[in-house]
C-alpha atoms as a PDB file:
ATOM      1  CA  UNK A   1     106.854 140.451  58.219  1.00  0.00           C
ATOM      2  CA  UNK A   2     108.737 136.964  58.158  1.00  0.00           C
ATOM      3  CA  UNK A   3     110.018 137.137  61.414  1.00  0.00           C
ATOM      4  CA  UNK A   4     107.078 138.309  62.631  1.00  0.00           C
ATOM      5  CA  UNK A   5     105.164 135.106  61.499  1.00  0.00           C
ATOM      6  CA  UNK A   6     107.608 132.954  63.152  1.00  0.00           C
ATOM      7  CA  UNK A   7     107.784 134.641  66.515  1.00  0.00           C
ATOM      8  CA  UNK A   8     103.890 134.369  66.150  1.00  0.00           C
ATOM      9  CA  UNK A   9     104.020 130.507  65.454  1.00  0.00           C
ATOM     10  CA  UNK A  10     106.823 130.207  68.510  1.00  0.00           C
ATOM     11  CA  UNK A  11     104.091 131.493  70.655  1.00  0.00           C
ATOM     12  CA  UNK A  12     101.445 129.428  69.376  1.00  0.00           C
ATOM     13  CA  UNK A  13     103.799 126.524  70.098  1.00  0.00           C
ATOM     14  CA  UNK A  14     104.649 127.430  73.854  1.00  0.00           C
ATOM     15  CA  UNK A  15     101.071 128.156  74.392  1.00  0.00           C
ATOM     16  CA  UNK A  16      99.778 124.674  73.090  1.00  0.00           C
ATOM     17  CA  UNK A  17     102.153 123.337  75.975  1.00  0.00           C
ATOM     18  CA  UNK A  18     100.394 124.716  78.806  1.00  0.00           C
ATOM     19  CA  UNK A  19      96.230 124.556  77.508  1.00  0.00           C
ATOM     20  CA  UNK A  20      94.475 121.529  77.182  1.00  0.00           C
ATOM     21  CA  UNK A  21      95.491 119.522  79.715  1.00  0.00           C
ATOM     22  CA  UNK A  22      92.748 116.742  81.127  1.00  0.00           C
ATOM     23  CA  UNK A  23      92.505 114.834  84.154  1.00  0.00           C
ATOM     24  CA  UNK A  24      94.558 111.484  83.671  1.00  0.00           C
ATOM     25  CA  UNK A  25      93.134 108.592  84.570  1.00  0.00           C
ATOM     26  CA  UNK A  26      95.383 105.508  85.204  1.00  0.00           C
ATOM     27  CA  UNK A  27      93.308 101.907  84.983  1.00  0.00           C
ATOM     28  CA  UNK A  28      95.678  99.157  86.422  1.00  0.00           C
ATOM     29  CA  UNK A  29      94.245  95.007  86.920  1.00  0.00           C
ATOM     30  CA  UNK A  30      95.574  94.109  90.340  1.00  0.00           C
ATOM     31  CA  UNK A  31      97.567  91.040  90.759  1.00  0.00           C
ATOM     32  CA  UNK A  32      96.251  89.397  94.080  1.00  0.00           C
ATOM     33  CA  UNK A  33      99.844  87.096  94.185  1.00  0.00           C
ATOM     34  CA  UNK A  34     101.164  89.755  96.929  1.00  0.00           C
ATOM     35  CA  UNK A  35      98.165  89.988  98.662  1.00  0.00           C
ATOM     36  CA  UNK A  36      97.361  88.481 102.555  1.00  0.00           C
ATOM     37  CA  UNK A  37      95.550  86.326 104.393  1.00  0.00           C
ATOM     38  CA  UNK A  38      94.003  87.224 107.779  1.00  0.00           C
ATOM     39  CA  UNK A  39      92.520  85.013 109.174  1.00  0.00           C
ATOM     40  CA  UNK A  40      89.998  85.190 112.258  1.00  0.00           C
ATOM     41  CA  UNK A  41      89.335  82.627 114.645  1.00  0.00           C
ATOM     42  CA  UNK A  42      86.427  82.226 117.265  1.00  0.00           C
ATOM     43  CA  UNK A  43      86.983  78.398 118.452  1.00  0.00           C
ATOM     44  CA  UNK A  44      83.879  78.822 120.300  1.00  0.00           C
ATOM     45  CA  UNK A  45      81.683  79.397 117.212  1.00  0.00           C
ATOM     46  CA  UNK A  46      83.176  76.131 115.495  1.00  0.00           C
ATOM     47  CA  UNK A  47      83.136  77.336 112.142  1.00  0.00           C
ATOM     48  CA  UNK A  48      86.282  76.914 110.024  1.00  0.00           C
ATOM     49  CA  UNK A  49      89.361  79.121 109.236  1.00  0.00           C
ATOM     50  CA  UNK A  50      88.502  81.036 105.855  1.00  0.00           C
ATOM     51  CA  UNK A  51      90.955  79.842 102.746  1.00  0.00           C
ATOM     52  CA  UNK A  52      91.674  81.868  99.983  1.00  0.00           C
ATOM     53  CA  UNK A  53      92.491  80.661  96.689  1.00  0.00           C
ATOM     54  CA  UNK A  54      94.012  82.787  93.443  1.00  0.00           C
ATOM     55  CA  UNK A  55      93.227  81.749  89.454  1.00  0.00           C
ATOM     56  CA  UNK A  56      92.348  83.444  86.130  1.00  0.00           C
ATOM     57  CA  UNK A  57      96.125  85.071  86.351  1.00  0.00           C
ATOM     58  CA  UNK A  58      96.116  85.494  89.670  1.00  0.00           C
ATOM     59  CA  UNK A  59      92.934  88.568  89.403  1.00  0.00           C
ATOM     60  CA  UNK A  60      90.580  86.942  90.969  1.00  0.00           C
ATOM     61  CA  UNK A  61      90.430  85.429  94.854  1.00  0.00           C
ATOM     62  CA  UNK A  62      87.656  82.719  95.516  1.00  0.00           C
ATOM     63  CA  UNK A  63      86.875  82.270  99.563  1.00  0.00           C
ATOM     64  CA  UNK A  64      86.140  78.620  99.943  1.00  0.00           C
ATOM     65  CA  UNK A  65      85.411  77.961 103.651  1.00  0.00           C
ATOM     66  CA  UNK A  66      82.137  78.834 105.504  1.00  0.00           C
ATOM     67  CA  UNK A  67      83.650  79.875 108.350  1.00  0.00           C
ATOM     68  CA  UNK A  68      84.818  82.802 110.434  1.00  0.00           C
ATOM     69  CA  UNK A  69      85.685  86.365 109.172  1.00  0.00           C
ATOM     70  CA  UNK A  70      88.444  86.537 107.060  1.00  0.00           C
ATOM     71  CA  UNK A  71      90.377  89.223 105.017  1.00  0.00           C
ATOM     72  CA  UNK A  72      92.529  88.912 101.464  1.00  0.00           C
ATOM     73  CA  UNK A  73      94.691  92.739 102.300  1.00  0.00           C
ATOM     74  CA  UNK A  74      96.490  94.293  99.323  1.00  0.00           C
ATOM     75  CA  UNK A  75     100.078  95.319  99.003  1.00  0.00           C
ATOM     76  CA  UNK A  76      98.970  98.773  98.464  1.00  0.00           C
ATOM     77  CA  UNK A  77      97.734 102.135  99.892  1.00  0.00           C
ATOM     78  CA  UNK A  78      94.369 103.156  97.769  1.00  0.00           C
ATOM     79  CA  UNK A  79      94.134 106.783  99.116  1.00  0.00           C
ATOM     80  CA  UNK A  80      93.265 108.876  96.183  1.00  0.00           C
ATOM     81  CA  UNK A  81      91.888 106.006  94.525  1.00  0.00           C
ATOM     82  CA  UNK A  82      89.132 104.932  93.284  1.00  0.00           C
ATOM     83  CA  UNK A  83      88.843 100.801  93.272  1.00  0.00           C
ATOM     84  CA  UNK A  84      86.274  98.657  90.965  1.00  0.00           C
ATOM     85  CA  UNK A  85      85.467  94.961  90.968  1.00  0.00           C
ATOM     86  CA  UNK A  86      82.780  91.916  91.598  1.00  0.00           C
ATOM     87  CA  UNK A  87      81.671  89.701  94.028  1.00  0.00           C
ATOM     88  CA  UNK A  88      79.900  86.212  92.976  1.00  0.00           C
ATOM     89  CA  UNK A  89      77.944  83.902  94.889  1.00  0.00           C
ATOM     90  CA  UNK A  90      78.324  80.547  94.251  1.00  0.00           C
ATOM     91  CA  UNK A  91      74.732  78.586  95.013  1.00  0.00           C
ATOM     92  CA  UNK A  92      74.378  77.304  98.030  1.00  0.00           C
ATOM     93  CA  UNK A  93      71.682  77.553 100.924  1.00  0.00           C
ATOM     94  CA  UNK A  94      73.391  79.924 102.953  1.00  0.00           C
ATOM     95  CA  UNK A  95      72.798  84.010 103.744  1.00  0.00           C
ATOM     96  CA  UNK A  96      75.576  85.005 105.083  1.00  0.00           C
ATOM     97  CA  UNK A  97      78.310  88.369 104.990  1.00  0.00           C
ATOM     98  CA  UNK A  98      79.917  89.362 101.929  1.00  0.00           C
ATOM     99  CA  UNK A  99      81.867  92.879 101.123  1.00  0.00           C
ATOM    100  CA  UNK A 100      85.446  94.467 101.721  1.00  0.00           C
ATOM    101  CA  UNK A 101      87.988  96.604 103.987  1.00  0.00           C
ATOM    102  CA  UNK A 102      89.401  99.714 102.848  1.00  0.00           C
ATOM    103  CA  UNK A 103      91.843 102.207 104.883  1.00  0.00           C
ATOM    104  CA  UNK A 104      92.825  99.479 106.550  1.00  0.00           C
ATOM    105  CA  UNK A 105      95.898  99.481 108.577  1.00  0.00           C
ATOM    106  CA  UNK A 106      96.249  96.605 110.344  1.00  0.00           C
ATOM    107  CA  UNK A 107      93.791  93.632 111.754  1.00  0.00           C
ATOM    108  CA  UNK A 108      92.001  95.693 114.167  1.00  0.00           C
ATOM    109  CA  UNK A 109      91.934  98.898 112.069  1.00  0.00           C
ATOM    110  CA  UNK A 110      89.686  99.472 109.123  1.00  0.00           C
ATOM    111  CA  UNK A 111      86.622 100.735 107.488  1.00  0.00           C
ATOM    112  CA  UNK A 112      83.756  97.601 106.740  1.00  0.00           C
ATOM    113  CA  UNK A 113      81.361  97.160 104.116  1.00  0.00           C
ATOM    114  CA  UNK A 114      79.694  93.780 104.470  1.00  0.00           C
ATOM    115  CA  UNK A 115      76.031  92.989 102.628  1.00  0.00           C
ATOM    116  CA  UNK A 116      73.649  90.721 104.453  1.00  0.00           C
ATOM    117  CA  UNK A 117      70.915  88.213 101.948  1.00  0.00           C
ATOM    118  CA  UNK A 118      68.794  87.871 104.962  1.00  0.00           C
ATOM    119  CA  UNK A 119      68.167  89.077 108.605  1.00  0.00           C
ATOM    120  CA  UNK A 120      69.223  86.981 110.698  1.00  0.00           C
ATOM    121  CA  UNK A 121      69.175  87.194 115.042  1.00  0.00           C
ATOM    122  CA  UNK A 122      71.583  84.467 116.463  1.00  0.00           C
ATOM    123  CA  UNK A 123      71.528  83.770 119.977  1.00  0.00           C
ATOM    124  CA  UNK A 124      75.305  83.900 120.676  1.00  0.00           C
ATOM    125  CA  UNK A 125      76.830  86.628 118.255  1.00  0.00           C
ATOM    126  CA  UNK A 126      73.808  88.969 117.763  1.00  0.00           C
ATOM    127  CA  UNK A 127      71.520  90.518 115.075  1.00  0.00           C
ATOM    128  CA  UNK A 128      72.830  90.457 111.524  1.00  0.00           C
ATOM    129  CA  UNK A 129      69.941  92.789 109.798  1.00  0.00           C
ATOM    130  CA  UNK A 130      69.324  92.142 106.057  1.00  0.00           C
ATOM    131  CA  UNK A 131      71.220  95.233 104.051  1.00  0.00           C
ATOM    132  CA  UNK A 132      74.520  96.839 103.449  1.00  0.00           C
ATOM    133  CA  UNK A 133      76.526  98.310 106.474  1.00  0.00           C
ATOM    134  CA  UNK A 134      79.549 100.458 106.837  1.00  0.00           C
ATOM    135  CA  UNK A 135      81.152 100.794 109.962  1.00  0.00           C
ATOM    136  CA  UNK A 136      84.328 101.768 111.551  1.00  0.00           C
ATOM    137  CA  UNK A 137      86.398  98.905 113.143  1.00  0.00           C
ATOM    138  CA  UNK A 138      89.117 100.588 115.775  1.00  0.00           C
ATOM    139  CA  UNK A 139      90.094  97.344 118.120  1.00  0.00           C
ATOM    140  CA  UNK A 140      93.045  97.096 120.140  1.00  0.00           C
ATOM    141  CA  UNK A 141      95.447  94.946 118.452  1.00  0.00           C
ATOM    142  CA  UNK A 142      99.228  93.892 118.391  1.00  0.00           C
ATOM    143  CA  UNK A 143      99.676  90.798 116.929  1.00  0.00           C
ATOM    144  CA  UNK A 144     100.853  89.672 113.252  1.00  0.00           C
ATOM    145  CA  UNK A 145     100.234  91.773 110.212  1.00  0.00           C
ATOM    146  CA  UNK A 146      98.583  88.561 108.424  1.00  0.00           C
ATOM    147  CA  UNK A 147      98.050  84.568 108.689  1.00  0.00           C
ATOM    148  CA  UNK A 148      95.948  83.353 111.177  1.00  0.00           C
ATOM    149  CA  UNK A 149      95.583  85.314 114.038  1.00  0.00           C
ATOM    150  CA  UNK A 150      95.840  84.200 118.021  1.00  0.00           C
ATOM    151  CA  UNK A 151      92.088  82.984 118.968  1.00  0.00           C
ATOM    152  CA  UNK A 152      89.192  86.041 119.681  1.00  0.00           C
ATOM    153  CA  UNK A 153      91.999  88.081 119.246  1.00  0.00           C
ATOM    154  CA  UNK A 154      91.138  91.191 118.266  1.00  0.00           C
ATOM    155  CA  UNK A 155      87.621  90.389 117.750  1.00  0.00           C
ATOM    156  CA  UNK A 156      84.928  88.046 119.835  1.00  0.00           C
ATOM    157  CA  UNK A 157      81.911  86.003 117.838  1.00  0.00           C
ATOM    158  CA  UNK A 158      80.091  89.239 118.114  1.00  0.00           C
ATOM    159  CA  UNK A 159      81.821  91.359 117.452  1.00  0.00           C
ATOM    160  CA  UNK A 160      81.711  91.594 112.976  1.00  0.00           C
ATOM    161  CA  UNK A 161      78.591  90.122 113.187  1.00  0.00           C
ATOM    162  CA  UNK A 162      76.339  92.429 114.854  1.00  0.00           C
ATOM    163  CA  UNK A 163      74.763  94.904 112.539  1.00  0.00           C
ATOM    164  CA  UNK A 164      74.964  97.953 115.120  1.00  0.00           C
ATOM    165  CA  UNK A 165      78.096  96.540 116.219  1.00  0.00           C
ATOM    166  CA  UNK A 166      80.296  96.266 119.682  1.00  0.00           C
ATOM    167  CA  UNK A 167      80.989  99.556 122.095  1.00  0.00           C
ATOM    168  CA  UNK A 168      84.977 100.067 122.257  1.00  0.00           C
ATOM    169  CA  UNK A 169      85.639  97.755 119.248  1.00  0.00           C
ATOM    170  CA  UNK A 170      83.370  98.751 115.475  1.00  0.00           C
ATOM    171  CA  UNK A 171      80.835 101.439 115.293  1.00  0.00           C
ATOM    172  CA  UNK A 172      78.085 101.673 112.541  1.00  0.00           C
ATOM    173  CA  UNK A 173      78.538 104.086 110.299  1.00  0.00           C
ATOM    174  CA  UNK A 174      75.517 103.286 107.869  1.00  0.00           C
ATOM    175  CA  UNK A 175      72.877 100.820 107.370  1.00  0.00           C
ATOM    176  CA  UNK A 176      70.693 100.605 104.273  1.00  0.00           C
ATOM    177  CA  UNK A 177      68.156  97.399 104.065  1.00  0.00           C
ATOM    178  CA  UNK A 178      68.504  97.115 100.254  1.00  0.00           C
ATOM    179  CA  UNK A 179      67.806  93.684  98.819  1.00  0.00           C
ATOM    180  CA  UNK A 180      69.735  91.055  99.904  1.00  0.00           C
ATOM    181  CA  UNK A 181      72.414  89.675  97.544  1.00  0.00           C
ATOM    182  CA  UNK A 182      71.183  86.673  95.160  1.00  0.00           C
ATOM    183  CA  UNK A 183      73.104  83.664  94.024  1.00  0.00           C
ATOM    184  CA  UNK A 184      74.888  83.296  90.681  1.00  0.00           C
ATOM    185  CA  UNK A 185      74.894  86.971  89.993  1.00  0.00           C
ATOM    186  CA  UNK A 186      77.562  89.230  89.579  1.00  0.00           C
ATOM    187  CA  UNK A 187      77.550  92.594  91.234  1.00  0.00           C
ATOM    188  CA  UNK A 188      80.077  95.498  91.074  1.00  0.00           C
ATOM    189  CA  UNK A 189      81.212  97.326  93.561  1.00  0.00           C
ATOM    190  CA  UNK A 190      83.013 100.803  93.231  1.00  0.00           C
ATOM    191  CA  UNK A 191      84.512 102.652  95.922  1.00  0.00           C
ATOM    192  CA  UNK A 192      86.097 106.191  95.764  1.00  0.00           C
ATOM    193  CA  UNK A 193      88.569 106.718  98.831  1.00  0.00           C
ATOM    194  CA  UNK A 194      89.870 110.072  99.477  1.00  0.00           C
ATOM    195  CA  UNK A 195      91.105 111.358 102.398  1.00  0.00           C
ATOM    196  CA  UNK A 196      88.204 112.475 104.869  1.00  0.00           C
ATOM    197  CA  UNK A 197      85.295 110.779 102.841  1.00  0.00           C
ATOM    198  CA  UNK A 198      84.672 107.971 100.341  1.00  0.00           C
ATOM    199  CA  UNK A 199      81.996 106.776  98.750  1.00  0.00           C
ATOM    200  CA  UNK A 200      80.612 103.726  97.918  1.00  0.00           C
ATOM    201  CA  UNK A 201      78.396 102.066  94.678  1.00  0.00           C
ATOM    202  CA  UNK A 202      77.159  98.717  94.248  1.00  0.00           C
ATOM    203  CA  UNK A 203      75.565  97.741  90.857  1.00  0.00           C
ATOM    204  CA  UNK A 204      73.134  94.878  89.503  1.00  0.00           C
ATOM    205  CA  UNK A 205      74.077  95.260  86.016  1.00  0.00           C
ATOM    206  CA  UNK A 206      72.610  98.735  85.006  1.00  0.00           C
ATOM    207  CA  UNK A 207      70.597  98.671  88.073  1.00  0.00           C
ATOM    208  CA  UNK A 208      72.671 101.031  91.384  1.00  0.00           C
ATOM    209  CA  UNK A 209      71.636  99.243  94.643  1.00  0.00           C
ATOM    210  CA  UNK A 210      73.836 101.285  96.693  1.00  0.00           C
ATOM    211  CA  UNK A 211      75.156 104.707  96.423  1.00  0.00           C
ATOM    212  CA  UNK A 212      76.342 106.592  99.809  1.00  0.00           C
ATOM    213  CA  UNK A 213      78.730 109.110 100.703  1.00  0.00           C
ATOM    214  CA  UNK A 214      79.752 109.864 103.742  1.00  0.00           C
ATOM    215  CA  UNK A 215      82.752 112.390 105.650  1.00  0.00           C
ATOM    216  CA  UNK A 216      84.719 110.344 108.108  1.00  0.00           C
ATOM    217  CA  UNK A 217      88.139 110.968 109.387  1.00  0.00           C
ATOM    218  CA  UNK A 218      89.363 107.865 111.270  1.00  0.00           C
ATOM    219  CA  UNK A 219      91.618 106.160 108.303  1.00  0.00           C
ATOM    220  CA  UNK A 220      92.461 108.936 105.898  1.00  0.00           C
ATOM    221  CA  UNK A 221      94.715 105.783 103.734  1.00  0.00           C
ATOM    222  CA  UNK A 222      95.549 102.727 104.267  1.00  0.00           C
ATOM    223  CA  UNK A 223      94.984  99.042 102.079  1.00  0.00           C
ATOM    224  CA  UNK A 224      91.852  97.620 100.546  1.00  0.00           C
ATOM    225  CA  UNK A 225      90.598  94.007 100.956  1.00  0.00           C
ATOM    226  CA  UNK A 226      88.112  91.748 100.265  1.00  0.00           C
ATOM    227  CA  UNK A 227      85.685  90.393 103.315  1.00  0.00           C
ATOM    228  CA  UNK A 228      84.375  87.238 103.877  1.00  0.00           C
ATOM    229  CA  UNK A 229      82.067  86.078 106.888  1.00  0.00           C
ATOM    230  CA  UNK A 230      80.561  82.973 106.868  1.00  0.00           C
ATOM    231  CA  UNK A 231      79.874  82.685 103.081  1.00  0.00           C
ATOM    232  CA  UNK A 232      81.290  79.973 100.625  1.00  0.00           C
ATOM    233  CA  UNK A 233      82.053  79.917  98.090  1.00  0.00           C
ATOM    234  CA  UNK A 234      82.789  83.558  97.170  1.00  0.00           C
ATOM    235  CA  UNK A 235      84.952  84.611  93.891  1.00  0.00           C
ATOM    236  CA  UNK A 236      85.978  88.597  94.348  1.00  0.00           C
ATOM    237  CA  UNK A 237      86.851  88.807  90.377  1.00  0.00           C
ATOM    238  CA  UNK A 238      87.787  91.785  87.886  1.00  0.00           C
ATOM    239  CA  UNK A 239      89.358  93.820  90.332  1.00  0.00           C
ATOM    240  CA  UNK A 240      91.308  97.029  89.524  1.00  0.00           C
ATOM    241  CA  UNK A 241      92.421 100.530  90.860  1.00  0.00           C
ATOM    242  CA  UNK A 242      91.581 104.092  89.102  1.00  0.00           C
ATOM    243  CA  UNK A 243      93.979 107.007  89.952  1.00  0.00           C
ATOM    244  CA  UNK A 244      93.594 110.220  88.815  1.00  0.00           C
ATOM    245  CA  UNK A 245      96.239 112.469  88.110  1.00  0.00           C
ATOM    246  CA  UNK A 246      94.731 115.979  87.890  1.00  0.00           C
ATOM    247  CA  UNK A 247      96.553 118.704  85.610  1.00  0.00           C
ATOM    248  CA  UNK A 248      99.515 120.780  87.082  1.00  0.00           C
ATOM    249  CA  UNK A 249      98.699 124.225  87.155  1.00  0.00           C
ATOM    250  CA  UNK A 250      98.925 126.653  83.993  1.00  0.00           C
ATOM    251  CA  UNK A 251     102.338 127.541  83.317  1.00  0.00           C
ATOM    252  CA  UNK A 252     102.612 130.953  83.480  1.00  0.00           C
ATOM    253  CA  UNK A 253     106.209 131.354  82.603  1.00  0.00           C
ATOM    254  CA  UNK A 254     104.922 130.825  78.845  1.00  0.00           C
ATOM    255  CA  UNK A 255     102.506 133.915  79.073  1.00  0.00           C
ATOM    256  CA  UNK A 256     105.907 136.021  80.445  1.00  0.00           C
ATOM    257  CA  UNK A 257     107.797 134.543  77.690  1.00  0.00           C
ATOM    258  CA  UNK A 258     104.551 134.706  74.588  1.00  0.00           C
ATOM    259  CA  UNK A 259     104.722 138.844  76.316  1.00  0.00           C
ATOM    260  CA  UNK A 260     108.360 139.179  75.865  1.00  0.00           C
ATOM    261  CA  UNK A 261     108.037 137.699  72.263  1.00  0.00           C
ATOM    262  CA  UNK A 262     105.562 139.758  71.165  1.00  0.00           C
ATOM    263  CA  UNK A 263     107.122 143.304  72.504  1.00  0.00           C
ATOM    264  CA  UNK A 264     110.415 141.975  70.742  1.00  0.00           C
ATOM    265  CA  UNK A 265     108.033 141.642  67.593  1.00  0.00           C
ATOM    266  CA  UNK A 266     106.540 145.066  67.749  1.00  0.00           C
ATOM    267  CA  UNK A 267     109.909 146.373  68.411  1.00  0.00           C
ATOM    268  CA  UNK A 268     111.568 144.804  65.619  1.00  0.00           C
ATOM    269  CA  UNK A 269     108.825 145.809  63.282  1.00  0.00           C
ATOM    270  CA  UNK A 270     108.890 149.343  64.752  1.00  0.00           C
ATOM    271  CA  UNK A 271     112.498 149.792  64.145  1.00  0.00           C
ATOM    272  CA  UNK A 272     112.498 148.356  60.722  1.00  0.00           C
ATOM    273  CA  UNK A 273     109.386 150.501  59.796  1.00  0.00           C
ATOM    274  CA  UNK A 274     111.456 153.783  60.917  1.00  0.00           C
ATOM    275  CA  UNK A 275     114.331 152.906  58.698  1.00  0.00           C
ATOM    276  CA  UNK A 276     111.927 151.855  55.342  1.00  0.00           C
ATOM    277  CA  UNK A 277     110.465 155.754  56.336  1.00  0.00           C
ATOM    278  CA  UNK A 278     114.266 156.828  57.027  1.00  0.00           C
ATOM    279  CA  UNK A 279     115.505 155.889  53.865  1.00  0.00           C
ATOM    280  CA  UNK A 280     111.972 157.030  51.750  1.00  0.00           C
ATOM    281  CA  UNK A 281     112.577 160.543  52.705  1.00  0.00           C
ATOM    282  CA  UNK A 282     116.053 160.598  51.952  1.00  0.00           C
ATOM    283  CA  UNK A 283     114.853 159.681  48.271  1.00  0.00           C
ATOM    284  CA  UNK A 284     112.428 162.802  48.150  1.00  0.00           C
ATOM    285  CA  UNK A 285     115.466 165.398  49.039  1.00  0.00           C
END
């Protein structure tokens, strides 16, 4: 009966190995010291070159020129990941294009989230309607990965700043006319990227603004950044990635082995049985 017990317990043990397992989730705060600059510039609009500028350990970035579009690119892929942090207005009297990039792979390549406070139609560039926007940016491009990029190259004034944006160059996705963003108030922003689809939350405390989903195959990974048009200044703050690590598969080599412990059992006890019986009837003669 003892070694049945500890076979038993041996089984226990292997099985304990294989069931149970939970999805892993790894939570890591980004340092933003490897990230890039890109840098836009439309010398016909005669707005500045956007400036980035790193502080509370290097985790948050705070955009500090009103002036043409400009991107702060990670050092990393985020496919499979799911990517949390903040935006923050600083007051001023402006209404301009906050948001990120994600699958991006280089300066004409990328998926765009920006959030407009107000409508707003200018002559040269367009219509800029009030809302959040997600579009597909696919522009020919073959310059520098980062720094400040060769004049309208690959975009013109219009281009980022049109809500239904430019044939050839970004296509909307979707466009939602939630409130505009206010001043002074800090919302999140979550974004799930998988390969194929993604979606996309933006929170006011407790309150969801923005929640959409959508299948899209253009960028299945690529590099997150943070998105600036026209709006300063900006801190992008709190910013970290989510993996999850799902569990392997059940390892069936321990219900072969729990199978082969337990016949080994049953045989031993059978055997030892027959000889207690063997050596009972031997008594009785």
């Amino acid at each position: 009966m003892k070694y049945v017990l500890i076979i038993i317990l041996a089984i226990a043990l292997l099985l304990s190995q294989g069931c149970g397992k939970k999805v892993e989730l790894i939570e890591e705060w980004v340092d933003l010291s490897g990230w890039n600059e890109v840098i836009y510039h439309y010398p016909a609009n005669g707005q500045g070159r956007g400036s980035w500028e790193l502080s509370n350990n290097n985790q948050w970035a705070t955009q500090k020129i009103n002036g043409d579009p400009t991107i702060l690119v990670s050092d990393i892929d985020i496919s499979g990941t799911t990517v949390e942090g903040s935006w923050l207005m600083k007051g001023n009297n402006d209404d301009d294009l906050v948001g990120f990039v994600f699958g991006y792979q280089d300066p004409g390549h990328f998926y765009l989230l920006d959030w407009k406070m107000q409508t707003q139609d200018d002559n040269a560039c367009g219509l800029a309607e009030q809302g959040i926007s997600i579009k597909t940016v696919a522009a020919d491009y073959s310059g520098p990965e980062s720094g400040v990029l060769e004049a309208s190259q690959p975009f013109d004034d219009e281009d980022l700043w049109n809500t239904e944006g430019t044939e050839g160059k970004v296509t909307l996705l979707h466009h939602e006319e939630t409130e505009g963003w206010e001043f002074e108030k800090e919302y999140e922003f979550i974004l799930r990227f998988d390969p194929g689809s993604f979606t996309v939350t933006i929170k006011d405390g407790e309150e969801t603004i923005f929640c959409e989903t959508l299948n899209d195959t253009t960028y299945q990974n690529g590099k997150f950044g943070f998105y600036n048009f026209s709006q300063a200044p900006v801190v992008y703050k709190g910013f970290k990635t989510i993996t999850v690590i799902s569990p392997s598969h059940f390892p069936w080599w321990i219900v072969i082995v729990a199978i082969a412990l337990l016949l080994t059992a049953f045989a031993v006890f059978k055997k030892k049985r027959g000889a207690t019986h063997f050596r009972t009837g031997d008594t009785d003669n």
